[in-house]
Protein backbone atom coordinates (compact mmCIF):
# COMPACT_ATOMS: atom_id res chain seq x y z
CA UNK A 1 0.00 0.00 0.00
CA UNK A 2 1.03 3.83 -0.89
CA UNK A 3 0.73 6.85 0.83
CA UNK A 4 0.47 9.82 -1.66
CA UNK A 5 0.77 13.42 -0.05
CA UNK A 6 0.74 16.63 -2.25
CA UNK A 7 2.16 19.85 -1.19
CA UNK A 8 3.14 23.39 -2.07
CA UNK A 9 -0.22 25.02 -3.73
CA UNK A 10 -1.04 28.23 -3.11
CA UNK A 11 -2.27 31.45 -4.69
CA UNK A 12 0.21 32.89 -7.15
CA UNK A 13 -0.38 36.15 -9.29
CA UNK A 14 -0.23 35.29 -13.35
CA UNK A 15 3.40 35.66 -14.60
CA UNK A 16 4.37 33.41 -10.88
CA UNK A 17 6.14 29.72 -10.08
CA UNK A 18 5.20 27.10 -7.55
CA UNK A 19 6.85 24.08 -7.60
CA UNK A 20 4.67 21.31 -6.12
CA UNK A 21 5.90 18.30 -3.96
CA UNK A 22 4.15 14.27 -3.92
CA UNK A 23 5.71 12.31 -1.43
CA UNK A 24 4.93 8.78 -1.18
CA UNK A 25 5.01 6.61 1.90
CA UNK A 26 4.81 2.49 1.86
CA UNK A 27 5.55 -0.11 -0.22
CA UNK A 28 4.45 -1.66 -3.63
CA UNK A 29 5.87 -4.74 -5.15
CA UNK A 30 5.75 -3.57 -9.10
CA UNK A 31 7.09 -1.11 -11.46
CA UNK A 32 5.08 2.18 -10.86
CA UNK A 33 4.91 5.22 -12.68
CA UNK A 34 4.42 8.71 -11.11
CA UNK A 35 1.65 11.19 -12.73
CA UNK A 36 0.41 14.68 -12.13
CA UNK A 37 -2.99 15.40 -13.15
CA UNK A 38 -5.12 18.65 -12.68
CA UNK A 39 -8.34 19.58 -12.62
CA UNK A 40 -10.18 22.90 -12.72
CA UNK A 41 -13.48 23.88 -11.70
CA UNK A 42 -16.40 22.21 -13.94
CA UNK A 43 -13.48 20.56 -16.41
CA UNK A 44 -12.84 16.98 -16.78
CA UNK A 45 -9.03 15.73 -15.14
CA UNK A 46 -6.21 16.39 -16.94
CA UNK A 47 -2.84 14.80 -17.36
CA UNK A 48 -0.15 16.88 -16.70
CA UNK A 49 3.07 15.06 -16.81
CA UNK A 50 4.88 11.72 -15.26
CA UNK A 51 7.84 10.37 -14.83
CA UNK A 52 8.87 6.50 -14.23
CA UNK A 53 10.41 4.98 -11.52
CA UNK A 54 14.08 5.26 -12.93
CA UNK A 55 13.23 8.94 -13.37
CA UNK A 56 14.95 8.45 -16.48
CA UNK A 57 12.06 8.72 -18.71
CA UNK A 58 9.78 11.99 -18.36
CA UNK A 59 6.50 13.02 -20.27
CA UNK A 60 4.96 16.46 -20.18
CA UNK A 61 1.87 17.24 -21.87
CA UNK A 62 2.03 19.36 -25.24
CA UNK A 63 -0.55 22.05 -23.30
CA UNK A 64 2.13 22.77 -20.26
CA UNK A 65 5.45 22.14 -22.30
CA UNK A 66 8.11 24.63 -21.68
CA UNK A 67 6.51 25.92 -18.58
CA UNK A 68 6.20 22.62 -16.46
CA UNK A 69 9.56 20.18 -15.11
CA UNK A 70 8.91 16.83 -13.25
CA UNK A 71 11.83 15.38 -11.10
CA UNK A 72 12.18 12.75 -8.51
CA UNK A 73 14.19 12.55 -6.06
CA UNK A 74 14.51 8.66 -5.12
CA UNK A 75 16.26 9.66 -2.18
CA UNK A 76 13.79 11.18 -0.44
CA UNK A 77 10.63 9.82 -2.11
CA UNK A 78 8.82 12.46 -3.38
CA UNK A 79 8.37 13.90 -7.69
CA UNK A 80 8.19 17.43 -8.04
CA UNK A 81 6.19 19.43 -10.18
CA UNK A 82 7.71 22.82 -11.27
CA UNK A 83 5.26 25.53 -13.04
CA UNK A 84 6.50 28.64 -14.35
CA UNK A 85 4.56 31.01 -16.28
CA UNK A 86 1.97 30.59 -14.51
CA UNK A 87 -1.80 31.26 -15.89
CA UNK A 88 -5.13 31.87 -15.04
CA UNK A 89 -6.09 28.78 -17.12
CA UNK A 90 -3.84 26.78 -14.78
CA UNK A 91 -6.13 26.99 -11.86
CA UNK A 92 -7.09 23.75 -10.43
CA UNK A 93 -6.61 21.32 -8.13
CA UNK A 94 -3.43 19.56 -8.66
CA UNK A 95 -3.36 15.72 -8.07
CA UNK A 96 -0.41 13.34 -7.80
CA UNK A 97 -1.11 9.28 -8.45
CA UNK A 98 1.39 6.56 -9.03
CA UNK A 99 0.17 3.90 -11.13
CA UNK A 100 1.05 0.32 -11.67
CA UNK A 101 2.80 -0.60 -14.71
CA UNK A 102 4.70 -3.15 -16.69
CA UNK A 103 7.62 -1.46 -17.20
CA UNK A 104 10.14 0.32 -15.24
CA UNK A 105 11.92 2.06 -18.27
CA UNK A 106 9.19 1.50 -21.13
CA UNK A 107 6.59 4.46 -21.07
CA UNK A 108 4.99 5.34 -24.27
CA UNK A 109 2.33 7.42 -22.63
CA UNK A 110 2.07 8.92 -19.09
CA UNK A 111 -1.17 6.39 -17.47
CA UNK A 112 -4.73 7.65 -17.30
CA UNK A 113 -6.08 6.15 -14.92
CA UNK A 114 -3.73 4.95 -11.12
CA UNK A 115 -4.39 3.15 -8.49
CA UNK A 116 -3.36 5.49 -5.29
CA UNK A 117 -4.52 8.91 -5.30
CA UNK A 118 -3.24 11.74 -2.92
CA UNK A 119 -5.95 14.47 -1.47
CA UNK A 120 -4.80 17.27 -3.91
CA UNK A 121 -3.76 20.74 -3.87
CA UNK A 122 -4.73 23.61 -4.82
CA UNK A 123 -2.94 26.37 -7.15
CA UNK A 124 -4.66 29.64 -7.79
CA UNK A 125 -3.66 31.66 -10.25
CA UNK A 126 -4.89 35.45 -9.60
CA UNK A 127 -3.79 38.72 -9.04
């Protein structure tokens, strides 16, 4: 079982950074895969960007390129999602999951769907 714990969401005026933290706590016997998803106010979820295990292989979706970095740190457990840039239209509630996969290198596509979940948090984006 996984513990997934998001951190570092705030309010942030347009133009702004945040870099947001998922720790993970526990164990899993598998090759897992790391995503951050958002979702804003009346909008389906969205997949951000993810990174595998190795943190050798990253993904980052074509609507956040250039202005959003993931990175693990294996060390101390926890992916990190840096935003620059930052927009209105990147308002939301920003979710961190780790899904099971078959592959610890192999990722063609960052996961849609995962299997542990943490609570969320929130990034504002207003003056």
């Amino acid at each position: 079982q996984l513990q997934v714990v998001e951190s570092g969401g705030g309010l942030v005026p347009p133009g702004g950074s945040l870099r947001l933290s998922c720790a993970t706590s526990g164990f899993v016997n598998g090759y897992y895969v790391i995503g951050w998803f958002r979702q804003a106010p009346g909008k389906e979820r969205e997949g951000v960007s993810c990174i595998n295990m190795n943190g050798d292989r990253t993904i980052v979706a074509d609507s956040v390129k250039g202005r959003f970095t993931i990175s693990r740190d294996n060390a101390k457990n926890t992916v990190y999602l840096q935003i620059s840039s930052l927009k209105p239209e990147d308002t939301g509630t920003y979710y961190c999951a780790v899904s099971m996969v078959v592959s610890a290198r192999t990722m063609p596509a960052c996961p849609r769907e995962a299997e542990y979940w943490g609570q969320g948090t929130q990034v504002t984006v207003s003056l």
